[in-house]
PDB file of N, CA and C in Angstrom:
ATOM      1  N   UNK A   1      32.326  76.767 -52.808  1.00  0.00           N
ATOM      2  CA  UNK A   1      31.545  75.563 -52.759  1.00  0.00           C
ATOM      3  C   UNK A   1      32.441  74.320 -52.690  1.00  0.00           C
ATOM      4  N   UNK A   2      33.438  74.254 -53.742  1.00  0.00           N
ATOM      5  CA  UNK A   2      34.242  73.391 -53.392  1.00  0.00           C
ATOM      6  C   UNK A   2      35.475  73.025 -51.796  1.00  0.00           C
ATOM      7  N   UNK A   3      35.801  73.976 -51.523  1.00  0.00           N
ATOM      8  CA  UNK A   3      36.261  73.985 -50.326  1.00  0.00           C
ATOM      9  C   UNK A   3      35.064  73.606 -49.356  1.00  0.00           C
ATOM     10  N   UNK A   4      33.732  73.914 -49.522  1.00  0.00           N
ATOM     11  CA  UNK A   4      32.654  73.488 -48.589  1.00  0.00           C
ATOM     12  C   UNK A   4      32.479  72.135 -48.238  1.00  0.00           C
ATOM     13  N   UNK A   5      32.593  71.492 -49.660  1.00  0.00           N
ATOM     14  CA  UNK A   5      32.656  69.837 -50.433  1.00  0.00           C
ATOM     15  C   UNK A   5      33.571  69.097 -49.188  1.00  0.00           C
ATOM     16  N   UNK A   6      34.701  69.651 -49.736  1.00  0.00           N
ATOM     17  CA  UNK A   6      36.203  69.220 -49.369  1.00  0.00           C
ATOM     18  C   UNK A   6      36.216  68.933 -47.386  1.00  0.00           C
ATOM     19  N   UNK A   7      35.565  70.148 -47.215  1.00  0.00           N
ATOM     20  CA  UNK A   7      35.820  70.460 -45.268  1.00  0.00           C
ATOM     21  C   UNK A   7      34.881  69.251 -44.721  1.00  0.00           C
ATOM     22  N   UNK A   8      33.525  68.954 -45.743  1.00  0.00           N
ATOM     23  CA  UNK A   8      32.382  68.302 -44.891  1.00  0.00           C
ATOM     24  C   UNK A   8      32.995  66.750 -45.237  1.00  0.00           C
ATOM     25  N   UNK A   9      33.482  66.695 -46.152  1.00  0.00           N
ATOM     26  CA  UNK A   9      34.263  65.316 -46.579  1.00  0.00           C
ATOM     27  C   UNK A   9      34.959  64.601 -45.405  1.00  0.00           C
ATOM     28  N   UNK A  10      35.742  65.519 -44.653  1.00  0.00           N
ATOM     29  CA  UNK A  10      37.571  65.314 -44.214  1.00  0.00           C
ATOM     30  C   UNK A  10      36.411  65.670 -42.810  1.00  0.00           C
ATOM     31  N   UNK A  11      35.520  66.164 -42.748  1.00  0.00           N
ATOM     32  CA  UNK A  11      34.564  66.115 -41.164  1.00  0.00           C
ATOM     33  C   UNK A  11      33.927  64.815 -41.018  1.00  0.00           C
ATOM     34  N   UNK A  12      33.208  64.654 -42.169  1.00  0.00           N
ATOM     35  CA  UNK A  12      33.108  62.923 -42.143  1.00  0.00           C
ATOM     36  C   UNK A  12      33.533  61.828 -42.137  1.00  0.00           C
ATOM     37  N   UNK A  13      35.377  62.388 -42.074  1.00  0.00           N
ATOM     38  CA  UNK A  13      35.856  61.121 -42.155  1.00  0.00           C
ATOM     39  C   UNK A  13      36.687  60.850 -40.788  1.00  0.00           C
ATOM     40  N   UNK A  14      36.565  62.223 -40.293  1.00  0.00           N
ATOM     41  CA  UNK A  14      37.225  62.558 -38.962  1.00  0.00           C
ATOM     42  C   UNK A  14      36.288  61.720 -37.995  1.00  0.00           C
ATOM     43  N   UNK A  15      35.166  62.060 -37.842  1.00  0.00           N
ATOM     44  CA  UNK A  15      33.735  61.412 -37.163  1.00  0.00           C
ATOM     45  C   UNK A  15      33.738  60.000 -37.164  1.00  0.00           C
ATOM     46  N   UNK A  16      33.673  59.537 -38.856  1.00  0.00           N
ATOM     47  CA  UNK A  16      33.760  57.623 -38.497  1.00  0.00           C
ATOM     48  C   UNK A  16      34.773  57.227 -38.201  1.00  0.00           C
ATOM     49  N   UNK A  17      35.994  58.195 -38.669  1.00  0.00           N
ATOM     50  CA  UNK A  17      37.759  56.854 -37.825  1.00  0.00           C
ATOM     51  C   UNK A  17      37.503  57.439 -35.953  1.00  0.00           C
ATOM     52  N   UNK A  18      36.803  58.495 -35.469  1.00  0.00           N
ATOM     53  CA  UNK A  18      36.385  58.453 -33.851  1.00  0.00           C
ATOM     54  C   UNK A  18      36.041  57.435 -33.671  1.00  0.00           C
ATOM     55  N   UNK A  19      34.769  57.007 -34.162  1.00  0.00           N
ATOM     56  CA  UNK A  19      33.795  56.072 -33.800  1.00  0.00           C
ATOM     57  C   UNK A  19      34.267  54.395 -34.042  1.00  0.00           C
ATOM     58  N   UNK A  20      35.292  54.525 -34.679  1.00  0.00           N
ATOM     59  CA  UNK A  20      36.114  52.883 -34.986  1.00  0.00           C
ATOM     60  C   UNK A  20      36.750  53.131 -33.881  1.00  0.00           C
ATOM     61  N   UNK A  21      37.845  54.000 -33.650  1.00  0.00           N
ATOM     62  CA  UNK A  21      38.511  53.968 -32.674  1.00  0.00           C
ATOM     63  C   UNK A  21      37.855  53.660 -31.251  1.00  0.00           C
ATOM     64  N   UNK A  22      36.535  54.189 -31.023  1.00  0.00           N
ATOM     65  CA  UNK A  22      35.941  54.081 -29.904  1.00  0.00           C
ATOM     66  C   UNK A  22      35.672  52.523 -29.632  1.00  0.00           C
ATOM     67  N   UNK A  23      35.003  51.831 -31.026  1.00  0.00           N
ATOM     68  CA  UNK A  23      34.505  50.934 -30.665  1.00  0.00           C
ATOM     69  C   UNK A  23      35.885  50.002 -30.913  1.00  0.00           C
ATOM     70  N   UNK A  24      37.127  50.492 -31.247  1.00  0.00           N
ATOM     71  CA  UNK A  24      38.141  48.740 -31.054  1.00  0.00           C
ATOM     72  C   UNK A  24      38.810  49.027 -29.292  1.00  0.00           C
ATOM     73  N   UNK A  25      38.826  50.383 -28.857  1.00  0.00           N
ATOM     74  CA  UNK A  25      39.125  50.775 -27.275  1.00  0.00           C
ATOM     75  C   UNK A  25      38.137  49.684 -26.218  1.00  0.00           C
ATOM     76  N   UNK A  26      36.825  49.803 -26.962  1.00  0.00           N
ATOM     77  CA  UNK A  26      35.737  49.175 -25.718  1.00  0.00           C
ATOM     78  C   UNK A  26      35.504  47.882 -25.917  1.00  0.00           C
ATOM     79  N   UNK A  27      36.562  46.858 -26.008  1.00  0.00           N
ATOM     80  CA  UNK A  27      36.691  44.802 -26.298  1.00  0.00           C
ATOM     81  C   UNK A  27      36.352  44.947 -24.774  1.00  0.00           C
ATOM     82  N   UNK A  28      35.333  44.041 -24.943  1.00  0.00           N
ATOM     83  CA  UNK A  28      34.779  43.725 -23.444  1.00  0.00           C
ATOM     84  C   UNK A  28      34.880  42.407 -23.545  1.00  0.00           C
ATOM     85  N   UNK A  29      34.836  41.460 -22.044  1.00  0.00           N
ATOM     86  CA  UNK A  29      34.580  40.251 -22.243  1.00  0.00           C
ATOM     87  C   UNK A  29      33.041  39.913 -21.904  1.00  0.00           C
ATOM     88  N   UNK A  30      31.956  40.676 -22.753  1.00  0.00           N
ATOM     89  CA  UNK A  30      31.157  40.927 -22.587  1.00  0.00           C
ATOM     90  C   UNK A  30      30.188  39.291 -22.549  1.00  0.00           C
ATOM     91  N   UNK A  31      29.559  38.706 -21.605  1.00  0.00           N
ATOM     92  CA  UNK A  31      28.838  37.197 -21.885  1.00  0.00           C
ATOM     93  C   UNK A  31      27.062  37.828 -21.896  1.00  0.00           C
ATOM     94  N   UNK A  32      26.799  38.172 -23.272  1.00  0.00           N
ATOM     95  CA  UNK A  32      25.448  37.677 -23.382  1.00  0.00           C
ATOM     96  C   UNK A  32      24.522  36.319 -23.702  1.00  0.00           C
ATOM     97  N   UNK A  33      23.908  36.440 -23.532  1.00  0.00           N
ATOM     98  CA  UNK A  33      22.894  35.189 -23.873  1.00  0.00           C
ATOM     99  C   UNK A  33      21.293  35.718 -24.641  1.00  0.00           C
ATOM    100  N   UNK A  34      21.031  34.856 -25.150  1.00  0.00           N
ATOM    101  CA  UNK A  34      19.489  35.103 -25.195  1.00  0.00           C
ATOM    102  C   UNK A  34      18.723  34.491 -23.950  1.00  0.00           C
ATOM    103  N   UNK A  35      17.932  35.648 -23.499  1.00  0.00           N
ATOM    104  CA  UNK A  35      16.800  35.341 -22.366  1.00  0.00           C
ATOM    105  C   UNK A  35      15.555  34.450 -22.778  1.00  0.00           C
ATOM    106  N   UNK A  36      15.101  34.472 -23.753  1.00  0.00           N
ATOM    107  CA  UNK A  36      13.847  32.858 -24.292  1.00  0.00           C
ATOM    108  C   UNK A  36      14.573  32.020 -25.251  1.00  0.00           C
ATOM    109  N   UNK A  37      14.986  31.278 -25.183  1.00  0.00           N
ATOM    110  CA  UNK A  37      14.993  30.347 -26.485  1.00  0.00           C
ATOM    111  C   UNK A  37      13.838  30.027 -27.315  1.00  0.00           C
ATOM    112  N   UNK A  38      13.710  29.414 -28.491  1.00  0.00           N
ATOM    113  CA  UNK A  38      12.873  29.255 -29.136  1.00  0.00           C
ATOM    114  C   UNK A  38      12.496  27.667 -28.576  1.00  0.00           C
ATOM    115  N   UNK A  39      13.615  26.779 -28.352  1.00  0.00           N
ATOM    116  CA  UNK A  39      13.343  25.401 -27.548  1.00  0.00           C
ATOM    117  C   UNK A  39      12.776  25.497 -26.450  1.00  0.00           C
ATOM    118  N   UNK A  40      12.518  26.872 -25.898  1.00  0.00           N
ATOM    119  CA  UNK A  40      12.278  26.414 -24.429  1.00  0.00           C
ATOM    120  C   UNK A  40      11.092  26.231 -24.742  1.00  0.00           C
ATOM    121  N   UNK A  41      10.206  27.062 -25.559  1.00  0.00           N
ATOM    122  CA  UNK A  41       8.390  26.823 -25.729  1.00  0.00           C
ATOM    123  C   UNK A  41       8.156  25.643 -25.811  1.00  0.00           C
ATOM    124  N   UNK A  42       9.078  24.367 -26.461  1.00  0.00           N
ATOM    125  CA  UNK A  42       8.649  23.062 -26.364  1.00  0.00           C
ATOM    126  C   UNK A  42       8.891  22.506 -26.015  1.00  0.00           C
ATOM    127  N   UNK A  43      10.173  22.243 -25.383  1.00  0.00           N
ATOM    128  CA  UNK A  43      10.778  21.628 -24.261  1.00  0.00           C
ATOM    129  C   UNK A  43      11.949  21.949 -23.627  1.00  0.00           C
ATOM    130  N   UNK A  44      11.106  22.640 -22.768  1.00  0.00           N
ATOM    131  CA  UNK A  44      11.508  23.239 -21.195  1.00  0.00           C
ATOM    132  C   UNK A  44      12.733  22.354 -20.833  1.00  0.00           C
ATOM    133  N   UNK A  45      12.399  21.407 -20.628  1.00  0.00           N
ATOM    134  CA  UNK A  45      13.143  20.414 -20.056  1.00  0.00           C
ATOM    135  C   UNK A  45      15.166  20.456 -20.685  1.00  0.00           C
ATOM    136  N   UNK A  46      15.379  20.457 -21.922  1.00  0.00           N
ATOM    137  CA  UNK A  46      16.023  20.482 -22.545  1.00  0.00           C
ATOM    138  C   UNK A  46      17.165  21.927 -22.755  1.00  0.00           C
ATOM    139  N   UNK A  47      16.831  22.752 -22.152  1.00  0.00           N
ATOM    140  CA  UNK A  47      17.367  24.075 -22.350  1.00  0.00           C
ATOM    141  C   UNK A  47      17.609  24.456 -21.422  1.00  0.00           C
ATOM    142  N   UNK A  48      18.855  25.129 -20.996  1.00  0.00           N
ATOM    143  CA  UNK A  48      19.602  25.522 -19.480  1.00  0.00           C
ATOM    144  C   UNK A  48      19.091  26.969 -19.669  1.00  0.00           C
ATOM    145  N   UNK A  49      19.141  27.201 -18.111  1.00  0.00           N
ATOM    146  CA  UNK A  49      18.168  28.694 -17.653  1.00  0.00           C
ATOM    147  C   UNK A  49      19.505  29.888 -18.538  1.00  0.00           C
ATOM    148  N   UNK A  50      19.345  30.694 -18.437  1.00  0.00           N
ATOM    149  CA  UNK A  50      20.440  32.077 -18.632  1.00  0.00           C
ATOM    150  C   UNK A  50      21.265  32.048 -18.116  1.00  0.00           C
ATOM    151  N   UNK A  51      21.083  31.813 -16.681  1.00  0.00           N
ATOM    152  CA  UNK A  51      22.129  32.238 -15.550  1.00  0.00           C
ATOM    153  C   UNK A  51      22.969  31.465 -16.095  1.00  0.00           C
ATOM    154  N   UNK A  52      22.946  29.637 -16.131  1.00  0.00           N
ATOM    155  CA  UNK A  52      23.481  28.821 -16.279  1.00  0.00           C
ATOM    156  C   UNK A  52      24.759  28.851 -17.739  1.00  0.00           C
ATOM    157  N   UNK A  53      23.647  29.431 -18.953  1.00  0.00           N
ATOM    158  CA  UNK A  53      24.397  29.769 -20.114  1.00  0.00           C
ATOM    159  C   UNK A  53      25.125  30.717 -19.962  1.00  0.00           C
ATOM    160  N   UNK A  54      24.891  31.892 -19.251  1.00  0.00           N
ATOM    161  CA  UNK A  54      26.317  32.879 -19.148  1.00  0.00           C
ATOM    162  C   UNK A  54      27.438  31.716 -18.267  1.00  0.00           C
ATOM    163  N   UNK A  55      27.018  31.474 -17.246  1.00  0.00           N
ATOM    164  CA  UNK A  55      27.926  30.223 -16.287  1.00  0.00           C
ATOM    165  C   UNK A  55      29.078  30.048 -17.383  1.00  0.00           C
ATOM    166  N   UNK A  56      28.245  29.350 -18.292  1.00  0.00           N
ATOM    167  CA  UNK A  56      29.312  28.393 -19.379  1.00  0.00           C
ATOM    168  C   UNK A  56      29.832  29.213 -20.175  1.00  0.00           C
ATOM    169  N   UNK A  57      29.259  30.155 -21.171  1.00  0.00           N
ATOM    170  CA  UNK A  57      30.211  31.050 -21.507  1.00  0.00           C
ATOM    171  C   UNK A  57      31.064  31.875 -21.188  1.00  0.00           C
ATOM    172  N   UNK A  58      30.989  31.876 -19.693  1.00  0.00           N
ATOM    173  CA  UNK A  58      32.027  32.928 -19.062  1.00  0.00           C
ATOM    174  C   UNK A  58      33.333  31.647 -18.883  1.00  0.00           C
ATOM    175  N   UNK A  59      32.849  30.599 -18.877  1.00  0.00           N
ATOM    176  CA  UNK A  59      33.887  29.771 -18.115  1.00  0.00           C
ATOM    177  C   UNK A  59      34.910  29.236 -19.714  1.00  0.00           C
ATOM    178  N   UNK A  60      33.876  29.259 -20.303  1.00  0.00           N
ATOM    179  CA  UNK A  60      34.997  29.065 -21.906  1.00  0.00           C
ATOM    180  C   UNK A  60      35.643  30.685 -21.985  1.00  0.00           C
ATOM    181  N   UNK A  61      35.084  31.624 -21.867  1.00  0.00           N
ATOM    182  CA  UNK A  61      36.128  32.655 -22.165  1.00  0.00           C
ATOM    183  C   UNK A  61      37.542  32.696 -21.193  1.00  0.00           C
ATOM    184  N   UNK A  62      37.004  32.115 -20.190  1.00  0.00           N
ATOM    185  CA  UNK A  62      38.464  32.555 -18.766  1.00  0.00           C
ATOM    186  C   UNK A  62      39.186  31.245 -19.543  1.00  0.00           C
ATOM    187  N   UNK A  63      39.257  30.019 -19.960  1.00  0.00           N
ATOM    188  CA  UNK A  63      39.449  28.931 -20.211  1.00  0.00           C
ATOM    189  C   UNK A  63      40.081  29.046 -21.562  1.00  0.00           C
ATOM    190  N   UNK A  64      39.596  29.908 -22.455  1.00  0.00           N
ATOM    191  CA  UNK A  64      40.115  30.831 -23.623  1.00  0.00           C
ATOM    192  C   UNK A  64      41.534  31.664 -23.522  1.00  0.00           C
ATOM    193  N   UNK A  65      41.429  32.564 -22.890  1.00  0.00           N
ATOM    194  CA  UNK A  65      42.386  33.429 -21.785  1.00  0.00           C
ATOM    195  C   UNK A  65      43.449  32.534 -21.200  1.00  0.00           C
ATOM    196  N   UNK A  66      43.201  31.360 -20.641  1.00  0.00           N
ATOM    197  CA  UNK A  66      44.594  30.790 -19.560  1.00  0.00           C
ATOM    198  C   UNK A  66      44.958  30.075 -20.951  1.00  0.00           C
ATOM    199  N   UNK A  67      44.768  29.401 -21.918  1.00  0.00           N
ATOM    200  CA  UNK A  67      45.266  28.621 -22.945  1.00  0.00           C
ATOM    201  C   UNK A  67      46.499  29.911 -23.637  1.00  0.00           C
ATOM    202  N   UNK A  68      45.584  31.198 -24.043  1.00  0.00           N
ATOM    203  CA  UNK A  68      46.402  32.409 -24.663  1.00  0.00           C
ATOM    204  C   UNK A  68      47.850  32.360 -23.377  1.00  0.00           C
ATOM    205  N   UNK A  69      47.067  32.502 -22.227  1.00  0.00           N
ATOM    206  CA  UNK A  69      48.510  32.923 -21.234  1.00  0.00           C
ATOM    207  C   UNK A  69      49.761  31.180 -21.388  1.00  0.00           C
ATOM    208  N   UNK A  70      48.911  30.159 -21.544  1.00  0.00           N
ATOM    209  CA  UNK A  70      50.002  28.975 -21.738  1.00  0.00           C
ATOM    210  C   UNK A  70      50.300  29.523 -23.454  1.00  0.00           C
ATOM    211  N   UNK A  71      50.354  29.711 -23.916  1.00  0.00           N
ATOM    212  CA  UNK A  71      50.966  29.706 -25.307  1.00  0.00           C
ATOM    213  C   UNK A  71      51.946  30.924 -25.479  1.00  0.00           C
ATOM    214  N   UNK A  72      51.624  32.049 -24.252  1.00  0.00           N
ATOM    215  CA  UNK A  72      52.698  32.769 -24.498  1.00  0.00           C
ATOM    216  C   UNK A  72      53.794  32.615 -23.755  1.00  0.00           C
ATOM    217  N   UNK A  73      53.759  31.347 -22.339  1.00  0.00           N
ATOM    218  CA  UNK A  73      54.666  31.371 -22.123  1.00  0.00           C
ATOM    219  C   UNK A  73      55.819  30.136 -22.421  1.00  0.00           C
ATOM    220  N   UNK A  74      55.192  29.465 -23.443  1.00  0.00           N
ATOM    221  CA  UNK A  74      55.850  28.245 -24.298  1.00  0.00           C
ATOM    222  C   UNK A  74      56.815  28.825 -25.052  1.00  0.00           C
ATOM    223  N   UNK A  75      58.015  28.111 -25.145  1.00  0.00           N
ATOM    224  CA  UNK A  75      59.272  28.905 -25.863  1.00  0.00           C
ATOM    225  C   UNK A  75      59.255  27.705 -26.958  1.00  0.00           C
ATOM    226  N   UNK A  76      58.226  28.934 -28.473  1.00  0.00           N
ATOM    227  CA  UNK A  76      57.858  28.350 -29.857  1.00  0.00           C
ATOM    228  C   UNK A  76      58.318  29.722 -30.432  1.00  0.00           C
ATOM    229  N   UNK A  77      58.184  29.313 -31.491  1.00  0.00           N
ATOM    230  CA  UNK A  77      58.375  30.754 -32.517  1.00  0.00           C
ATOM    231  C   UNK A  77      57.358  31.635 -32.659  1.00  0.00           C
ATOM    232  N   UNK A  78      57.564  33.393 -33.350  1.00  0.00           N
ATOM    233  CA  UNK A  78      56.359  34.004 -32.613  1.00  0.00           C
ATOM    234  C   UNK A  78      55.407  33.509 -34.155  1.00  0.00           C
ATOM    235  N   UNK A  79      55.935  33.589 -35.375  1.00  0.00           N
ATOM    236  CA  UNK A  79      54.881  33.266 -35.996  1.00  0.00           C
ATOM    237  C   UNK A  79      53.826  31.896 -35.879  1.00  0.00           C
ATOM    238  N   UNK A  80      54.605  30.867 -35.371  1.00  0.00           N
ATOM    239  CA  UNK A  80      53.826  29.813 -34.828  1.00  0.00           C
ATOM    240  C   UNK A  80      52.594  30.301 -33.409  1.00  0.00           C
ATOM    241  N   UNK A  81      53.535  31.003 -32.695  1.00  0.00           N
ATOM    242  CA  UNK A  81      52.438  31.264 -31.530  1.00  0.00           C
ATOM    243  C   UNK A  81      51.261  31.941 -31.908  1.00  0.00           C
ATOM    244  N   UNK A  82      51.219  32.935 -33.343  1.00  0.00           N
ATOM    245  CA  UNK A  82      50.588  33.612 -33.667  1.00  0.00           C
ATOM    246  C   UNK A  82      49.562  32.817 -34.485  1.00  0.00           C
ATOM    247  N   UNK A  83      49.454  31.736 -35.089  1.00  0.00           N
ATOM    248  CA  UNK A  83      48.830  30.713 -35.854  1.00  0.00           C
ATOM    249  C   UNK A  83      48.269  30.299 -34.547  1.00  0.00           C
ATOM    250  N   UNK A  84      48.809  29.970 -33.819  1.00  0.00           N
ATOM    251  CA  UNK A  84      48.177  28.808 -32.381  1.00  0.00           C
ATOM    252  C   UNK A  84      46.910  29.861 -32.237  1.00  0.00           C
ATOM    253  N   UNK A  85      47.311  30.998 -31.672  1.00  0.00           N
ATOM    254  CA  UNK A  85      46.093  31.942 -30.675  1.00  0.00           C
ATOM    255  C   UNK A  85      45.424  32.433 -32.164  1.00  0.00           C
ATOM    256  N   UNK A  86      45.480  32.651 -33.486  1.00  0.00           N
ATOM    257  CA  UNK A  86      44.611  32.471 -34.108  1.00  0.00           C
ATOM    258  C   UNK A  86      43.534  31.389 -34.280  1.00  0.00           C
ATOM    259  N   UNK A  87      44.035  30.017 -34.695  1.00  0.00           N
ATOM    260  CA  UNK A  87      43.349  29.261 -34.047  1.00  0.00           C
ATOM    261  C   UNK A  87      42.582  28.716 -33.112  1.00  0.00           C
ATOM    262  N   UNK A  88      43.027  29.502 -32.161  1.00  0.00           N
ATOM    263  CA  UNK A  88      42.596  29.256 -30.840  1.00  0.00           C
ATOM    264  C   UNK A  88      41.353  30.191 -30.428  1.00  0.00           C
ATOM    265  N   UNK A  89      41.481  31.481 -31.433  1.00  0.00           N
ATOM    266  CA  UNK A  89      39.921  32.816 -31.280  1.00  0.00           C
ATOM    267  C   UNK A  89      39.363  31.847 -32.220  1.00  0.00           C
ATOM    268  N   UNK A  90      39.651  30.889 -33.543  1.00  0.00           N
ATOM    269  CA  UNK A  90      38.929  30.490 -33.671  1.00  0.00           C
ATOM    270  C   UNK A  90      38.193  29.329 -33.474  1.00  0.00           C
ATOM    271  N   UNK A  91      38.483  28.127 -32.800  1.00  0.00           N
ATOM    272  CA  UNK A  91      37.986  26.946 -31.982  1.00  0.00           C
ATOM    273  C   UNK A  91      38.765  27.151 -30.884  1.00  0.00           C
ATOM    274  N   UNK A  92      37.842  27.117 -29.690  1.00  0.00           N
ATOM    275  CA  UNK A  92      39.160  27.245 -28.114  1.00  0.00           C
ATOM    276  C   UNK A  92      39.195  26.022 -28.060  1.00  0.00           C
ATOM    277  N   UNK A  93      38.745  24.591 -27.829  1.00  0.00           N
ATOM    278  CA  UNK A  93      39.119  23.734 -28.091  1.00  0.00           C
ATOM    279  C   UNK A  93      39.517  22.719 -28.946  1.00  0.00           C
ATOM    280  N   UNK A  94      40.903  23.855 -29.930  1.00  0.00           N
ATOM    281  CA  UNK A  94      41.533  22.990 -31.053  1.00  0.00           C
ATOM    282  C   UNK A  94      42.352  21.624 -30.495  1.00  0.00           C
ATOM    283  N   UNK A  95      42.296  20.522 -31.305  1.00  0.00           N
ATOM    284  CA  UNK A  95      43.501  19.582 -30.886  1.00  0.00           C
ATOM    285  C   UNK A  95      45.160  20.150 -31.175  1.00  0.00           C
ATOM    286  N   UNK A  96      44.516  21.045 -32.302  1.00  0.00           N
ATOM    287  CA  UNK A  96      46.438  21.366 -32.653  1.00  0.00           C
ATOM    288  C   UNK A  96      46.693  22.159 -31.276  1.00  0.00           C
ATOM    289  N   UNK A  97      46.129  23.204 -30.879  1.00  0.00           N
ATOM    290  CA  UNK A  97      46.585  24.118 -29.673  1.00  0.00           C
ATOM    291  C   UNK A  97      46.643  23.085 -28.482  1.00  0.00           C
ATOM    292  N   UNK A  98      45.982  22.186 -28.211  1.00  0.00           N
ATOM    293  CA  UNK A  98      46.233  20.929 -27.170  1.00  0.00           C
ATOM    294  C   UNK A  98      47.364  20.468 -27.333  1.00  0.00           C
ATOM    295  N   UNK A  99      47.698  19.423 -28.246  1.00  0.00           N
ATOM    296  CA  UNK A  99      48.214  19.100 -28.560  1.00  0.00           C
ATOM    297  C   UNK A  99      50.112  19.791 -28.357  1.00  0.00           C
ATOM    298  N   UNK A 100      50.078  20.830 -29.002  1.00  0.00           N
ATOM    299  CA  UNK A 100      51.626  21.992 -28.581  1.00  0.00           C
ATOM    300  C   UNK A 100      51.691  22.038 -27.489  1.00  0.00           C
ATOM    301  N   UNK A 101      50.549  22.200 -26.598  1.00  0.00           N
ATOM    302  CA  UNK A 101      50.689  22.744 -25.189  1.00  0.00           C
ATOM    303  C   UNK A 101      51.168  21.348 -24.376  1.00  0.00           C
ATOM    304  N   UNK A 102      50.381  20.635 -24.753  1.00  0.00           N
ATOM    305  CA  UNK A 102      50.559  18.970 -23.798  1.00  0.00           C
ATOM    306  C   UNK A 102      52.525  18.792 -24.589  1.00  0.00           C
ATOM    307  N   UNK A 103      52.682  18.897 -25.806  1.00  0.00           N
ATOM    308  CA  UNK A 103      54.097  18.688 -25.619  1.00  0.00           C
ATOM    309  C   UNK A 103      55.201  19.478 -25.428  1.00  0.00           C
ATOM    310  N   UNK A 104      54.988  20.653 -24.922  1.00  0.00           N
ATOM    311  CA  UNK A 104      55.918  21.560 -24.378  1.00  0.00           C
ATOM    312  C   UNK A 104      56.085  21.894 -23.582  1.00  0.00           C
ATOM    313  N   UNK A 105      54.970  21.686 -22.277  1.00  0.00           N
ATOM    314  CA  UNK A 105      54.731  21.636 -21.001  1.00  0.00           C
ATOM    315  C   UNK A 105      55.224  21.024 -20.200  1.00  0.00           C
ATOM    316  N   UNK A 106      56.142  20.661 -19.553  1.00  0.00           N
ATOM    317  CA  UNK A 106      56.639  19.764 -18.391  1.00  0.00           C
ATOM    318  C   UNK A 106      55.884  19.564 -16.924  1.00  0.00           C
ATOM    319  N   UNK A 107      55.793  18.016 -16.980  1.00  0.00           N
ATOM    320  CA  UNK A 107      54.731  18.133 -15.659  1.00  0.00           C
ATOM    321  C   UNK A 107      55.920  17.471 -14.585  1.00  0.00           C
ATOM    322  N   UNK A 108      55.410  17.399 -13.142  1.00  0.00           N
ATOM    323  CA  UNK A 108      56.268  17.331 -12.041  1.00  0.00           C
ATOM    324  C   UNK A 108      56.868  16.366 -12.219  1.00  0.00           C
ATOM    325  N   UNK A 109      55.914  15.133 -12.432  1.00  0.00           N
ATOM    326  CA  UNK A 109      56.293  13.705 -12.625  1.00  0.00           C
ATOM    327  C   UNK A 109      57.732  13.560 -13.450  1.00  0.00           C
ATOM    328  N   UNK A 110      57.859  14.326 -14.503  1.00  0.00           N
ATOM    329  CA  UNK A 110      58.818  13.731 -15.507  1.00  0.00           C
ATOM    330  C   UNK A 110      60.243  14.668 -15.078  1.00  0.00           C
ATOM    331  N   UNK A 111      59.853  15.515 -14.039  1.00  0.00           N
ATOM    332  CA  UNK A 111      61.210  16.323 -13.325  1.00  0.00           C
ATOM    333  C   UNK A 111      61.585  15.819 -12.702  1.00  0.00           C
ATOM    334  N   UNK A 112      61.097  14.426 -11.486  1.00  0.00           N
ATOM    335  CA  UNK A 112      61.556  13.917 -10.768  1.00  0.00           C
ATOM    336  C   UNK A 112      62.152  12.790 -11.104  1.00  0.00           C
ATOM    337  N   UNK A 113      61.886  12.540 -12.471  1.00  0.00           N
ATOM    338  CA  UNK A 113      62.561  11.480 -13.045  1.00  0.00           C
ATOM    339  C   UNK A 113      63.645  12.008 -13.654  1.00  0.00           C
TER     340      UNK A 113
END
């Protein structure tokens, strides 16, 4: 009985670390929306269609993404870079992550000078 205990234990635990594993493999850049708003019943007018709201959330995620690709190729330290793109999953438009990027960046203008 105890060995019975023991096998269904170490089977159950085999089963949920699958099922974590499955679900940290499948990060999608998945853009849902809700299809009714609760605003739209009262004013229509005021609330962008679906299409439009995925529009915008797809365009902050790619916009999300090129900020990550400028921060990795800024020569900062990695624990700093690692604070930035934390920050950055959590507000994409931080001033601190602006801010690093606008002063480490070299634009054409100041090469030709």
């Amino acid at each position: 009985m105890k060995k019975l205990t023991i096998f269904c234990g170490f089977l159950l635990c085999c089963i949920l670390s699958m099922q974590t594993a499955q679900a940290q493999d499948s990060l999608q850049s998945d853009a849902r929306v809700k299809q009714r708003m609760l605003l739209n019943q009262f004013e229509s007018d005021y609330v962008l269609t679906a299409s439009e709201r995925v529009a915008l959330k797809q365009s902050r995620i790619a916009y999300q993404l090129r900020m990550k690709e400028i921060l990795d190729t800024i020569n900062i330290s990695d624990s700093r870079r690692k604070r930035l793109k934390q920050e950055l999953k959590k507000n994409p438009f931080s001033e601190r992550v602006q801010t690093v990027i606008a002063n480490h960046t070299v634009s054409e203008d100041n090469i030709k000078q």
